[in-house]
C-alpha atoms as a PDB file:
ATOM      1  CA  UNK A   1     -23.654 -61.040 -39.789  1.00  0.00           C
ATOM      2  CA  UNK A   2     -20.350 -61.609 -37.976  1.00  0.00           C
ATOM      3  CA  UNK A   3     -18.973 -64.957 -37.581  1.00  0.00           C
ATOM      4  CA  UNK A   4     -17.807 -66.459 -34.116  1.00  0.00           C
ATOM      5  CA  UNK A   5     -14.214 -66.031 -35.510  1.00  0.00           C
ATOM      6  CA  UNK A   6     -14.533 -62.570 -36.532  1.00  0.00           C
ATOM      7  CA  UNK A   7     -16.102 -61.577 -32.791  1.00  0.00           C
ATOM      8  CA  UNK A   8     -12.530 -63.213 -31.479  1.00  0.00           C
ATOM      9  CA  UNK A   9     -10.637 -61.341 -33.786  1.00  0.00           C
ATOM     10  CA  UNK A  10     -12.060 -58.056 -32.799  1.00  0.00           C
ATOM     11  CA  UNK A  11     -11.916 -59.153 -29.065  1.00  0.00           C
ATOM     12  CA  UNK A  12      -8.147 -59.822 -29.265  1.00  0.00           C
ATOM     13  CA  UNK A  13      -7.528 -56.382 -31.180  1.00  0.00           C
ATOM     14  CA  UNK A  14      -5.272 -54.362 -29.508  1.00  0.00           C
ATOM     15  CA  UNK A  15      -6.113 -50.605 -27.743  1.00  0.00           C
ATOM     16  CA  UNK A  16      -5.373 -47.546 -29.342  1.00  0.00           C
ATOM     17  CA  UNK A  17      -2.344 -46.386 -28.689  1.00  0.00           C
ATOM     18  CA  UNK A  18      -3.420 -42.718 -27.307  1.00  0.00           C
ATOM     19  CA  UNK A  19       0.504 -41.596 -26.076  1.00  0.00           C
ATOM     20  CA  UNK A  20       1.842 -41.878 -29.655  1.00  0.00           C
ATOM     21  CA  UNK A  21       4.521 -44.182 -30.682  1.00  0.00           C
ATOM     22  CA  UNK A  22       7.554 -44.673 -28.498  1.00  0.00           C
ATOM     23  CA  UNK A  23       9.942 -42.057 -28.671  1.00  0.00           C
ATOM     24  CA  UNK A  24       7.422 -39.489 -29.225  1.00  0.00           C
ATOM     25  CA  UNK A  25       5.681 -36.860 -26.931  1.00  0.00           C
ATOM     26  CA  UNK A  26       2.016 -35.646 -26.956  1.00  0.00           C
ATOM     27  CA  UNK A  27       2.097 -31.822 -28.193  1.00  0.00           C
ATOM     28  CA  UNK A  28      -0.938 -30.105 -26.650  1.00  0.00           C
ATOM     29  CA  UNK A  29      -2.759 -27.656 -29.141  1.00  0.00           C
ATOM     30  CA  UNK A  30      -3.486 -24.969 -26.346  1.00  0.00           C
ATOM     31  CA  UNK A  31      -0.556 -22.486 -26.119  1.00  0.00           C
ATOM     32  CA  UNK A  32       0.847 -22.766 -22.984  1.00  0.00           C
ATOM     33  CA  UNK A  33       2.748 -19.912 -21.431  1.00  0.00           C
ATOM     34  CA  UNK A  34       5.124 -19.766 -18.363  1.00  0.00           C
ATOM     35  CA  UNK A  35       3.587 -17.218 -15.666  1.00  0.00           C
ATOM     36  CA  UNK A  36       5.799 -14.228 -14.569  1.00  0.00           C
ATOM     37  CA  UNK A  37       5.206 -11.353 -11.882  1.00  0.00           C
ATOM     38  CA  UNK A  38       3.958  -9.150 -14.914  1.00  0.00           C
ATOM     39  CA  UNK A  39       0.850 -11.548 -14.705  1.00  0.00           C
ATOM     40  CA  UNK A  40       0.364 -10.963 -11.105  1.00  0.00           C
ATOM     41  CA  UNK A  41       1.024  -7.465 -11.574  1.00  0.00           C
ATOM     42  CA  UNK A  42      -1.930  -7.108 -13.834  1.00  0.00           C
ATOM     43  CA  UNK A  43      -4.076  -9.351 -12.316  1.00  0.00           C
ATOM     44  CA  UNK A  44      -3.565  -6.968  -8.893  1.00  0.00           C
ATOM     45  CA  UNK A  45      -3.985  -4.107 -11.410  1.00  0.00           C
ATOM     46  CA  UNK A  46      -7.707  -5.723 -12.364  1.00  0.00           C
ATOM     47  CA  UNK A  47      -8.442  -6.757  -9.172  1.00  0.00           C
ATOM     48  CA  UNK A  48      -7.445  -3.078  -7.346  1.00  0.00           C
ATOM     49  CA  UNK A  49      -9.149  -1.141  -9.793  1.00  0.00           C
ATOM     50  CA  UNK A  50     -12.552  -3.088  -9.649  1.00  0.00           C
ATOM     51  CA  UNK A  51     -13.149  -2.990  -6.140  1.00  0.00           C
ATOM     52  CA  UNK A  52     -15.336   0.044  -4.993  1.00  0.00           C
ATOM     53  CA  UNK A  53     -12.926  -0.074  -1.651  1.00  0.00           C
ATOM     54  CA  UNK A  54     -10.669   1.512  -3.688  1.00  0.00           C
ATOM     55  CA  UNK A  55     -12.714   4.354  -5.083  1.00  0.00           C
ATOM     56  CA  UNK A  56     -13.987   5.417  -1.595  1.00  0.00           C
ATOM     57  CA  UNK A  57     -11.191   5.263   0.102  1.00  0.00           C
ATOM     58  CA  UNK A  58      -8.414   6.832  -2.576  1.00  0.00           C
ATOM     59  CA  UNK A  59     -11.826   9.584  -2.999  1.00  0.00           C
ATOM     60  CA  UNK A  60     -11.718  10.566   0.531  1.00  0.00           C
ATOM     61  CA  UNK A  61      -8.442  10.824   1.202  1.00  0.00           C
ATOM     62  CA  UNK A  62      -8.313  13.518  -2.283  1.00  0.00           C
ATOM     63  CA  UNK A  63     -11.515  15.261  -0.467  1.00  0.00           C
ATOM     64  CA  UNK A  64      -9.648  15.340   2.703  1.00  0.00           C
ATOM     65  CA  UNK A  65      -5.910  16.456   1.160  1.00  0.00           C
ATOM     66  CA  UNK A  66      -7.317  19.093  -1.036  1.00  0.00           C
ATOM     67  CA  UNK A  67     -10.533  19.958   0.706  1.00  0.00           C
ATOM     68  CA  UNK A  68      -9.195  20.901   3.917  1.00  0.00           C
ATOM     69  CA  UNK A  69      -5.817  22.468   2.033  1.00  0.00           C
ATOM     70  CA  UNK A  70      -7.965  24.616  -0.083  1.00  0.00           C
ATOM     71  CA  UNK A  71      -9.714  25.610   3.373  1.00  0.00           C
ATOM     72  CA  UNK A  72      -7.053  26.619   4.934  1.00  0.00           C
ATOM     73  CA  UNK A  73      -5.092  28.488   2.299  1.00  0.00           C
ATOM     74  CA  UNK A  74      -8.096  30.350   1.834  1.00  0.00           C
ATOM     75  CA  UNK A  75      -7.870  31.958   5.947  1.00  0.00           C
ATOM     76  CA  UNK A  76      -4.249  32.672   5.111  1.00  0.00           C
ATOM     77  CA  UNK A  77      -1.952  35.825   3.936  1.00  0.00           C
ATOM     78  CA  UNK A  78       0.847  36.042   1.535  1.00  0.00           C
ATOM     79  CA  UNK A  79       3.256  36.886   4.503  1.00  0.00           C
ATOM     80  CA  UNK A  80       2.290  33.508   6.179  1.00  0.00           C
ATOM     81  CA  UNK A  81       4.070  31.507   2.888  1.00  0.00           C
ATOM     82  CA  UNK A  82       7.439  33.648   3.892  1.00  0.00           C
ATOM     83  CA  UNK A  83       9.090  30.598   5.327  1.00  0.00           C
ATOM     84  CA  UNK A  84       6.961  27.639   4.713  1.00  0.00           C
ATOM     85  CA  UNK A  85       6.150  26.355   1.393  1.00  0.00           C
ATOM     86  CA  UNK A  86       3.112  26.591  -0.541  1.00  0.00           C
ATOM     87  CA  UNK A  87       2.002  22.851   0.306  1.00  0.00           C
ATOM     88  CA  UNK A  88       1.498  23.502   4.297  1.00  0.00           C
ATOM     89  CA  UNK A  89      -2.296  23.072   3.738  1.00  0.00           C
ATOM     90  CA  UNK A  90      -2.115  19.478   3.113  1.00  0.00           C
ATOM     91  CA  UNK A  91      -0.470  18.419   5.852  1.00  0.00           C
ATOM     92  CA  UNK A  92      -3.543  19.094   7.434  1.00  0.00           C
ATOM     93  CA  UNK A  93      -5.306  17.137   4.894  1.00  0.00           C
ATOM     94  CA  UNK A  94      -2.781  14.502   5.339  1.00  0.00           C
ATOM     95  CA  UNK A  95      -3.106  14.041   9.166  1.00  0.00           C
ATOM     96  CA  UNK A  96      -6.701  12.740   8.050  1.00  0.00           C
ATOM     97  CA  UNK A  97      -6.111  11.401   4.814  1.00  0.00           C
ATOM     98  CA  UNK A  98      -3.228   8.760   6.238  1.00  0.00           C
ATOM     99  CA  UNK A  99      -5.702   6.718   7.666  1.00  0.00           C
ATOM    100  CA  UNK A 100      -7.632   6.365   4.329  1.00  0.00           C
ATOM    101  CA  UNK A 101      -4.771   4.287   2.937  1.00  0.00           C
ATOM    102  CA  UNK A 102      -3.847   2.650   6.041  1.00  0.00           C
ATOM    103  CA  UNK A 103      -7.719   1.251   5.475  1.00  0.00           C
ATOM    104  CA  UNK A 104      -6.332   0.642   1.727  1.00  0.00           C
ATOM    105  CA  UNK A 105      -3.379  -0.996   2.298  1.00  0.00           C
ATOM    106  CA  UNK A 106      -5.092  -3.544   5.290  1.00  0.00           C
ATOM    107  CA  UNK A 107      -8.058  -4.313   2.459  1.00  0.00           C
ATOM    108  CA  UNK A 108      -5.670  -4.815  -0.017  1.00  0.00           C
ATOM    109  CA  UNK A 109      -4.832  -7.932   1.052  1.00  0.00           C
ATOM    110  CA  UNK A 110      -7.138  -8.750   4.177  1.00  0.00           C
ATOM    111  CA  UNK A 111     -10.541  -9.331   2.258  1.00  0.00           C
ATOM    112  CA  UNK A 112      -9.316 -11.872   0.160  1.00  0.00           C
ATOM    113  CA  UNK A 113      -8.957 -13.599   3.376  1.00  0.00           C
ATOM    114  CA  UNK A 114     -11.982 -12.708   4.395  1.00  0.00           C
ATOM    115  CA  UNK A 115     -14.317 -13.641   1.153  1.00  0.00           C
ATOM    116  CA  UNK A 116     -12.032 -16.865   0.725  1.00  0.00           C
ATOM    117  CA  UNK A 117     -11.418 -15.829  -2.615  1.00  0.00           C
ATOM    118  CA  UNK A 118      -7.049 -15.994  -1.521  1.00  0.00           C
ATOM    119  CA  UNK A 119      -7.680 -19.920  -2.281  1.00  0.00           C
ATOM    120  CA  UNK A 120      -8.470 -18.875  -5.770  1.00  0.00           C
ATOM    121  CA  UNK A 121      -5.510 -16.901  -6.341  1.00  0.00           C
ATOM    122  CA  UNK A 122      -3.031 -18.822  -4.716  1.00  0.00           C
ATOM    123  CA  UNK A 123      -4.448 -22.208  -7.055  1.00  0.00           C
ATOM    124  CA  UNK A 124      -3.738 -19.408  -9.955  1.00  0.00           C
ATOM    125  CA  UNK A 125      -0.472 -18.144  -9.088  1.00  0.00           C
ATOM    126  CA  UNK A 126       0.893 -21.022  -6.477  1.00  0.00           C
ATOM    127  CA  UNK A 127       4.255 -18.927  -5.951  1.00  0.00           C
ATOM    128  CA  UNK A 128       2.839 -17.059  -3.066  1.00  0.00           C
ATOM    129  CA  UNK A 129       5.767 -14.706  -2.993  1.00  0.00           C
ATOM    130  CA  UNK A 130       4.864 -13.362  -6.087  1.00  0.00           C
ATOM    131  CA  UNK A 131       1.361 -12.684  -5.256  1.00  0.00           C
ATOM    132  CA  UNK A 132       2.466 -10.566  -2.644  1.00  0.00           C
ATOM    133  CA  UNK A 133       5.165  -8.450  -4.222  1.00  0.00           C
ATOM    134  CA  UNK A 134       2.315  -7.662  -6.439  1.00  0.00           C
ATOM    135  CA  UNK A 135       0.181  -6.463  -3.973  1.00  0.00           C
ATOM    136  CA  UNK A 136       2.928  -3.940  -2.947  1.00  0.00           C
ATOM    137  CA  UNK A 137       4.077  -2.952  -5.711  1.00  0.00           C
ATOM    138  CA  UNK A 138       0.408  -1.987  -6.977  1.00  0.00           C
ATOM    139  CA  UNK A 139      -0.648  -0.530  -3.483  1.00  0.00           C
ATOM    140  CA  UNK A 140       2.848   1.799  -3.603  1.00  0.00           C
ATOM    141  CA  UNK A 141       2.011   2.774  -6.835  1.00  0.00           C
ATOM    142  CA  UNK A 142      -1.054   3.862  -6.722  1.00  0.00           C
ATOM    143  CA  UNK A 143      -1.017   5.301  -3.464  1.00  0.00           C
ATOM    144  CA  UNK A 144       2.097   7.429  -4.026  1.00  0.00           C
ATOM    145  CA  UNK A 145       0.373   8.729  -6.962  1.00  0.00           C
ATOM    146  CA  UNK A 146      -2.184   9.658  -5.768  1.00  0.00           C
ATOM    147  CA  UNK A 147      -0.408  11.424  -3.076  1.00  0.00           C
ATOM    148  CA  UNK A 148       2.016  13.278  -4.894  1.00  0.00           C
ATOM    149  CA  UNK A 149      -1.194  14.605  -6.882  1.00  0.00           C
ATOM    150  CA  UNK A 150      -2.995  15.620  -3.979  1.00  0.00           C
ATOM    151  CA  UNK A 151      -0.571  17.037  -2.477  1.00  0.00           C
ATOM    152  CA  UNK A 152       0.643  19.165  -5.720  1.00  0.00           C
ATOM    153  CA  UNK A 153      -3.016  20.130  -6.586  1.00  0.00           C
ATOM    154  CA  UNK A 154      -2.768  22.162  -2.512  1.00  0.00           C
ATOM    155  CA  UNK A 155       0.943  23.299  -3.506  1.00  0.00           C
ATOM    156  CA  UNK A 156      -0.559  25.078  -6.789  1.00  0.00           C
ATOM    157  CA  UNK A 157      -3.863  26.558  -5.293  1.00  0.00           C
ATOM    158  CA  UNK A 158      -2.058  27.862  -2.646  1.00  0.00           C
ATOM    159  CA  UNK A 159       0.292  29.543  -5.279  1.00  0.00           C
ATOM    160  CA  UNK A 160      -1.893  30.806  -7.115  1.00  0.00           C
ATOM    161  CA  UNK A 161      -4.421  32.202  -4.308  1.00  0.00           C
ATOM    162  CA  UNK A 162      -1.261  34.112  -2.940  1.00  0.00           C
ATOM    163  CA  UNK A 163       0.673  35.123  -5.966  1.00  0.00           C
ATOM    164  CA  UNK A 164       3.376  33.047  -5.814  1.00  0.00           C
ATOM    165  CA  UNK A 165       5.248  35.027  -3.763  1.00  0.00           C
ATOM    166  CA  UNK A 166       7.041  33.024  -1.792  1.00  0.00           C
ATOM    167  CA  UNK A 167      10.699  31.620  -2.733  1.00  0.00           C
ATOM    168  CA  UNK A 168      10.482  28.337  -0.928  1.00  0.00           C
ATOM    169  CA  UNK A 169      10.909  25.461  -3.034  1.00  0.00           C
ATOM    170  CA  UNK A 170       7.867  22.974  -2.509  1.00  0.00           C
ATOM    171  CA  UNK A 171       8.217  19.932  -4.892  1.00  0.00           C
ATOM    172  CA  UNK A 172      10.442  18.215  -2.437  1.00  0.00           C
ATOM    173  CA  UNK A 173       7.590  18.153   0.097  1.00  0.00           C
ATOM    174  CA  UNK A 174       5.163  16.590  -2.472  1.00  0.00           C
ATOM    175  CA  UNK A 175       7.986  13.778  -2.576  1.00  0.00           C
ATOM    176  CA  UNK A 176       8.857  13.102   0.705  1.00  0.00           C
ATOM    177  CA  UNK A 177       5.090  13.663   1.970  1.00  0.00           C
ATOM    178  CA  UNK A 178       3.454  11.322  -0.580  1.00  0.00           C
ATOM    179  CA  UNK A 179       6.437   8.592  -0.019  1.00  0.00           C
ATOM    180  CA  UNK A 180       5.681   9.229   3.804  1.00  0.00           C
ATOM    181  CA  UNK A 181       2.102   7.946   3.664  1.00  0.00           C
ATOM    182  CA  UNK A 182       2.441   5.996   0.776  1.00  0.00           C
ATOM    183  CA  UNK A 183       4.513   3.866   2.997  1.00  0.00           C
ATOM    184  CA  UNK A 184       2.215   3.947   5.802  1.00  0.00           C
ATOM    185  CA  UNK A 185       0.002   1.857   3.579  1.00  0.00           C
ATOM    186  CA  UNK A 186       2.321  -0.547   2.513  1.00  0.00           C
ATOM    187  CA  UNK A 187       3.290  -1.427   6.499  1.00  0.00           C
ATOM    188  CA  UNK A 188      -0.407  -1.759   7.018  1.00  0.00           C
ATOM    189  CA  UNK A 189      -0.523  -4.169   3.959  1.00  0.00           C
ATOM    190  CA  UNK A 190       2.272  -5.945   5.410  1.00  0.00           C
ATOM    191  CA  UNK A 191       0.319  -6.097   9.217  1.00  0.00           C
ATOM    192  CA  UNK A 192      -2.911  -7.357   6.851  1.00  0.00           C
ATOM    193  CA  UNK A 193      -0.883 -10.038   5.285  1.00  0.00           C
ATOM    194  CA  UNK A 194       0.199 -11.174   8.416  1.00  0.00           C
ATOM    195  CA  UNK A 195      -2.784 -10.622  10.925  1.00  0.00           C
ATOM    196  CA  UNK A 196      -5.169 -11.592   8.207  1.00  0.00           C
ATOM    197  CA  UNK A 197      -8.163  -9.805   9.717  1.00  0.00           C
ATOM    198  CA  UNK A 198      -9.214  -6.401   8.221  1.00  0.00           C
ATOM    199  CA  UNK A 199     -10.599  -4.996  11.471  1.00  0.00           C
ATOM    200  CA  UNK A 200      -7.684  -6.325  13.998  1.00  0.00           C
ATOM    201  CA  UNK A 201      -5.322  -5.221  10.951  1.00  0.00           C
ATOM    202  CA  UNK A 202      -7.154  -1.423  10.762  1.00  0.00           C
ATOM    203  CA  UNK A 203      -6.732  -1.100  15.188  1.00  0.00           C
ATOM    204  CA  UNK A 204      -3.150  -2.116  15.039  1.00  0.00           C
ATOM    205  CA  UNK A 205      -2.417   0.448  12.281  1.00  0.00           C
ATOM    206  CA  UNK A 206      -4.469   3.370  14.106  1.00  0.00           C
ATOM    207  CA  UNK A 207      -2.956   2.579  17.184  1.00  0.00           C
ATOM    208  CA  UNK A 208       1.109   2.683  15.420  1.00  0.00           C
ATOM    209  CA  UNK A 209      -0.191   5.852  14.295  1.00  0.00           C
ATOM    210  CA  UNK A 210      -2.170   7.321  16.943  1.00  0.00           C
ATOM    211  CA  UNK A 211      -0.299   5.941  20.559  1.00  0.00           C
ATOM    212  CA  UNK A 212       2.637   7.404  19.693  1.00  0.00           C
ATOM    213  CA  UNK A 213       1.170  10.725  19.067  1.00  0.00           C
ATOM    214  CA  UNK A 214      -0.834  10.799  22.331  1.00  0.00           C
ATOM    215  CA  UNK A 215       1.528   8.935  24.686  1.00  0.00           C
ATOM    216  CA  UNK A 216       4.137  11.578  24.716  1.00  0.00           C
ATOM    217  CA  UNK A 217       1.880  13.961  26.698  1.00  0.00           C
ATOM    218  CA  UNK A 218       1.891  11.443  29.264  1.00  0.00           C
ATOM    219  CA  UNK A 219       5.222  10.243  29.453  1.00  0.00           C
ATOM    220  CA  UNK A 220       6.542  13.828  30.050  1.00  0.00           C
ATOM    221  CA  UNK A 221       5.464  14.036  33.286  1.00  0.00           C
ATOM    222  CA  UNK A 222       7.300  11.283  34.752  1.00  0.00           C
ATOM    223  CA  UNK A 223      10.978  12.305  34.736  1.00  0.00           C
ATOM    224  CA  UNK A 224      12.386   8.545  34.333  1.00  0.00           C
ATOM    225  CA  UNK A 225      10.219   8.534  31.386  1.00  0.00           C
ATOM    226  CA  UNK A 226      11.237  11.796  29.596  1.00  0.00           C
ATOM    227  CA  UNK A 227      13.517  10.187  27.469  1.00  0.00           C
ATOM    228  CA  UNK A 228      11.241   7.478  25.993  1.00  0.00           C
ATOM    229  CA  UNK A 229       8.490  10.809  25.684  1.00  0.00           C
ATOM    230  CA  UNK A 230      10.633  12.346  24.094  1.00  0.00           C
ATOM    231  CA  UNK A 231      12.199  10.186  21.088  1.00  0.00           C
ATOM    232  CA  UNK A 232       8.417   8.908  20.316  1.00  0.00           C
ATOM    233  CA  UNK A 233       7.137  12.814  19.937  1.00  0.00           C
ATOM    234  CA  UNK A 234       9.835  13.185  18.117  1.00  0.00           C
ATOM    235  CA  UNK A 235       9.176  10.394  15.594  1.00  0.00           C
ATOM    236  CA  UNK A 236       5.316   9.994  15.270  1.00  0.00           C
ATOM    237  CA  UNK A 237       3.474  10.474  12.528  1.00  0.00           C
ATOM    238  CA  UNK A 238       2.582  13.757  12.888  1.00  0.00           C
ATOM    239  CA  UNK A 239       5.401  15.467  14.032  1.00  0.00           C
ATOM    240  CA  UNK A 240       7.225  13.630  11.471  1.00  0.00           C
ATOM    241  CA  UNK A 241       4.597  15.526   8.511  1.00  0.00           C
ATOM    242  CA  UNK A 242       5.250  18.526   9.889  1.00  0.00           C
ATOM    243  CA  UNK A 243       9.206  18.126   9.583  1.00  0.00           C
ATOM    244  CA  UNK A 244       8.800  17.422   5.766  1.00  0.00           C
ATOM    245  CA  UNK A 245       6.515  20.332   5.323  1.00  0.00           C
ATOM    246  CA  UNK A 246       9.057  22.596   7.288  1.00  0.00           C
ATOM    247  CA  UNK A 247       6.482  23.408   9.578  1.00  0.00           C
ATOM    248  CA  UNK A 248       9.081  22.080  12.199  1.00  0.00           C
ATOM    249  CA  UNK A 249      12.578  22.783   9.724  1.00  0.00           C
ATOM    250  CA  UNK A 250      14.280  23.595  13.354  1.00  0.00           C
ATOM    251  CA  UNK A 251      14.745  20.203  13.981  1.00  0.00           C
ATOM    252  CA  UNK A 252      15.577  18.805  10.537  1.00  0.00           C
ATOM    253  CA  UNK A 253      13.414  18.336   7.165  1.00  0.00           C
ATOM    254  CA  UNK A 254      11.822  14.735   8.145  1.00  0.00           C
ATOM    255  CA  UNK A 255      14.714  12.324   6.765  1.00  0.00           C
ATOM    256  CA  UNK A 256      15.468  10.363   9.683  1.00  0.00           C
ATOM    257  CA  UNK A 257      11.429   9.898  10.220  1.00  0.00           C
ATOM    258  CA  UNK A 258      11.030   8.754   6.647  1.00  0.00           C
ATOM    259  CA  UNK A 259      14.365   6.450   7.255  1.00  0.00           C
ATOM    260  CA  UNK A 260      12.969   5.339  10.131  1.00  0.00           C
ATOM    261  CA  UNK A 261       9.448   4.113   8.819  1.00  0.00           C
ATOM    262  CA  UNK A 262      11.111   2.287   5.891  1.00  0.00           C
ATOM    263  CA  UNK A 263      12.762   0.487   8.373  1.00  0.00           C
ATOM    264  CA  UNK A 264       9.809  -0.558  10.094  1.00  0.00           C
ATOM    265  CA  UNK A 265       8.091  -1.436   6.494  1.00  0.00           C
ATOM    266  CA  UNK A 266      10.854  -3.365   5.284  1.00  0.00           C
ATOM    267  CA  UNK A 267      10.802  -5.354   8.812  1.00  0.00           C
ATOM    268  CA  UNK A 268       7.440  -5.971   8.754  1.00  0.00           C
ATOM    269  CA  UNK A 269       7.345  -7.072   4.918  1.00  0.00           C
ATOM    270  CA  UNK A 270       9.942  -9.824   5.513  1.00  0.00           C
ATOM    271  CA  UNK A 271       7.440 -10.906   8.344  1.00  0.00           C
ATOM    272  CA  UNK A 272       4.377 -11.094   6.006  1.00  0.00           C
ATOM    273  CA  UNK A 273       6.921 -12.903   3.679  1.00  0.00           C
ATOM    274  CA  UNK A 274       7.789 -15.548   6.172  1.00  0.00           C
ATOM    275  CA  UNK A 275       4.516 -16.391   7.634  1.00  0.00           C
ATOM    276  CA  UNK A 276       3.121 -16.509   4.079  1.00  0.00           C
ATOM    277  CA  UNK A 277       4.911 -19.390   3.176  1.00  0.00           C
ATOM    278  CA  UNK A 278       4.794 -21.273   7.329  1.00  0.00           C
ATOM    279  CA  UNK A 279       0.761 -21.046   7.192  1.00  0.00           C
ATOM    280  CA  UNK A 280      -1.793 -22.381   5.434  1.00  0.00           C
ATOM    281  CA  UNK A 281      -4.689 -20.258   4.112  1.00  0.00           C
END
């Protein structure tokens, strides 16, 4: 039984001293490690190869490249491979299969937006910058990949079906056509990040792609606007294709086209970089 002095005692006692003695510093037992962009790298890695957007869409687009190739290397001769390399057939693919990773690149980054689940990776990785050169460095890679392989797989059918006749060298076409579309993708990642809306990200895309490819016929007939007509049939997507796969080699191998669009992709990515840091999410 405790006395009336002993409760005072106990009363007056003083607190634990929980932040150690001065001088000292509280060690936590956790390991704690400073974050880098390999962690966003292979959190992008996870998060790219878990989503079924990503099957479909890189799935069609090898359907499409090496479907349609295969299909039309089988309705044509040796003696059509005399001045065009073996890897003509996919850029019909391709003309198709561009818009699967424009869709790619857009989801990439749009339906986090969407699902509200960008909240949960910016509280993980709060240096938004790096969360985005993630995204593009992922997307490239795996889209230029899978590019280069589609378009190779066409470039060795078609050898094969026809002998290997012909003494056009093809691998620089696989290059320049899978770094073509690969960076169509990253500019619509790029319009994603900054429109933050898959579909109104998707219809810009389609209509960089598409309006300059249809305008031209219309432009033509006006002679003040021949010029204009011109330059844009000149540089559109699919004239610029058929450059790299010589199906145009007249008028140059594709170069200033590809030049051109990593212009436009490196303008638009210091946009997405600037609004991602002036906006909220």
């Amino acid at each position: 039984m405790s006395t009336p002095q002993h409760q005072m005692q106990q009363q007056a006692a003083p607190a634990p001293n929980w932040q150690g003695a001065p001088g000292t510093s509280y060690t936590s037992p956790i390991p704690i490690t400073r974050t880098h962009l390999g962690h966003a790298l292979a959190s992008e890695w996870t998060k790219i190869k878990s989503v079924r957007s990503t099957m479909w869409t890189l799935g069609v687009f090898v359907l499409l490249v090496v479907g349609i190739g295969f299909l039309v290397a089988a309705q044509t001769t040796n003696e059509d491979f005399a001045d065009v390399p073996y890897t003509v057939p996919a850029f019909f693919g391709l003309i198709l299969g561009q818009i699967c990773l424009i869709t790619l690149g857009v989801l990439v980054v749009s339906s986090e937006y969407g699902t509200g689940m960008i909240r949960t990776t910016f509280t993980a990785s709060p240096q938004r910058y790096r969360v985005l050169t993630a995204k593009l460095m992922i997307f490239f890679v795996v889209a230029f990949v899978v590019s280069a392989l589609s378009i190779g797989v066409v470039g060795l059918i078609t050898s094969g079906m026809h002998g290997g006749s012909s003494d056009n060298e093809w691998g620089g076409t696989v290059l320049m056509g899978a770094l073509y579309v690969s960076l169509l993708g990253v500019l619509a990642l790029a319009v994603g990040s900054m429109l933050r809306h898959s579909a109104g990200a998707i219809t810009t895309m389609l209509g960089v792609v598409l309006v300059p490819a249809i305008l031209p016929a219309f432009l033509l007939m006006s002679e003040s606007m021949r010029t204009i007509g011109e330059k844009m049939m000149e540089y559109n997507a699919p004239n610029a294709l058929a450059r790299i796969f010589q199906l145009d080699s007249d008028n140059g191998n594709g170069s200033s086209q590809l030049l051109l669009l990593v212009g436009v992709t490196a303008a638009a990515i210091a946009g997405a970089y600037a609004l991602l840091e002036k906006r909220d999410v």
